[in-house]
Protein backbone atom coordinates (compact mmCIF):
# COMPACT_ATOMS: atom_id res chain seq x y z
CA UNK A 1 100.93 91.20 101.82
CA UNK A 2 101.94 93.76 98.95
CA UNK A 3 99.28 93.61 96.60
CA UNK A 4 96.87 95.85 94.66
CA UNK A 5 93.63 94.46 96.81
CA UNK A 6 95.84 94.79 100.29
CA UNK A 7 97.10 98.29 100.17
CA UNK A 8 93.29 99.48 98.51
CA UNK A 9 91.96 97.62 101.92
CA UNK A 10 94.38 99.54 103.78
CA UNK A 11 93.55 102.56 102.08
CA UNK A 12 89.91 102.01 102.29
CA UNK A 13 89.22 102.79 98.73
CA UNK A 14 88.34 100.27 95.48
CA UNK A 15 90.65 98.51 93.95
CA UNK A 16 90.01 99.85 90.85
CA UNK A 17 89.73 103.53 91.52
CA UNK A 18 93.18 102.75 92.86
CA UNK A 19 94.74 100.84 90.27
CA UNK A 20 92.94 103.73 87.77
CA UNK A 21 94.75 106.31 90.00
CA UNK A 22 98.27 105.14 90.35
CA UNK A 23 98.56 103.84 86.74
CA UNK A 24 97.21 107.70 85.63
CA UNK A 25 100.24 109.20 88.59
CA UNK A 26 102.89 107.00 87.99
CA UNK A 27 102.65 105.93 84.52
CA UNK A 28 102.66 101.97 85.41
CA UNK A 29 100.24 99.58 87.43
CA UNK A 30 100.75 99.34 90.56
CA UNK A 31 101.33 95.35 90.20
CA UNK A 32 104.41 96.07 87.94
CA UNK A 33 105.57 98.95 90.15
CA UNK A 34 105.79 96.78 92.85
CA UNK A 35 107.72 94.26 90.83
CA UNK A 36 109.78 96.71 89.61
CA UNK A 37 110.25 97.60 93.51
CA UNK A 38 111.31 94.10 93.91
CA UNK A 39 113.72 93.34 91.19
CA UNK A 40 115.33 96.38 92.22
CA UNK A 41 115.85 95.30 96.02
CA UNK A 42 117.14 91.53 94.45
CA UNK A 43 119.81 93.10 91.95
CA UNK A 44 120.66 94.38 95.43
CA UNK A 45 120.76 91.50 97.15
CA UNK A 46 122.29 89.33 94.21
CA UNK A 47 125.11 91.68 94.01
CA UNK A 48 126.31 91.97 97.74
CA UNK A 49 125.02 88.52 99.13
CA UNK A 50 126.99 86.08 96.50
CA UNK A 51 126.60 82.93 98.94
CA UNK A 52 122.88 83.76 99.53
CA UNK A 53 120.85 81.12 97.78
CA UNK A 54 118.40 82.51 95.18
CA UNK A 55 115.54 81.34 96.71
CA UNK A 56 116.14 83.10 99.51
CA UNK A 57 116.76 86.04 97.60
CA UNK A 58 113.01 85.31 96.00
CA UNK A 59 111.68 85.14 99.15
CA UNK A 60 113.36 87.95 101.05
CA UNK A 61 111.62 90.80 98.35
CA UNK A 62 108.71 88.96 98.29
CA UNK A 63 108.10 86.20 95.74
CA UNK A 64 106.97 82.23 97.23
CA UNK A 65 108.39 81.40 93.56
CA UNK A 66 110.95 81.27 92.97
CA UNK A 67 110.00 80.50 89.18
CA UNK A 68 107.52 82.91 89.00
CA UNK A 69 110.60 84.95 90.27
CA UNK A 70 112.77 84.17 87.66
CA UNK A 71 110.53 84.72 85.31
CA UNK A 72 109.49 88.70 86.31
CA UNK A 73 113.75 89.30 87.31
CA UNK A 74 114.48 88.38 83.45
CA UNK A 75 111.44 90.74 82.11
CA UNK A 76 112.93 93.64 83.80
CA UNK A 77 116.33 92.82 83.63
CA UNK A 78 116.78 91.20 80.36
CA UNK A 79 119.37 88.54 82.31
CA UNK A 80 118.75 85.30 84.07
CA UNK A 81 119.65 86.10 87.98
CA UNK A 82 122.63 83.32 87.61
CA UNK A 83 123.63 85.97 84.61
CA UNK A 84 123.40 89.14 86.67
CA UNK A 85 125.11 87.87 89.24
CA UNK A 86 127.96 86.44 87.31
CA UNK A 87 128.69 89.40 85.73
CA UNK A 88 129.33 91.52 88.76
């Protein structure tokens, strides 16, 4: 599991004092860095895998919805994935 709680676990630190950290290093949350991570490795997967069904595309960078999915691909994006992928 990627998530803020996980990788502060892993790290052995608060989740806080990490969240406080990375959002002072990086300039984001680490919540939206990781969907930024994410949508990144999709537009990948969108653009080289045409036959591979968007769910599985959800599922392979790490969302279980695929709504929830959509959703965060068109925040960062500003397309639909169906629109990104269309105009390859």
């Amino acid at each position: 599991e990627l998530s803020l709680h996980a990788i502060a676990q892993k790290l052995g630190v608060n989740a806080s004092y990490l969240s406080q950290q990375f959002n002072r290093e990086v300039g984001k949350s680490l919540p939206e860095y990781i969907a930024t991570c994410r949508v990144a490795e999709a537009k990948k997967l969108l653009r080289s895998s045409a036959g591979l069904p968007v769910g599985q595309v959800a599922a392979a960078v790490g969302f279980s919805d695929v709504n929830y999915f959509a959703k965060v691909f068109k925040k960062h994006t500003g397309q639909t994935r169906t629109g990104f992928r269309a105009g390859q």
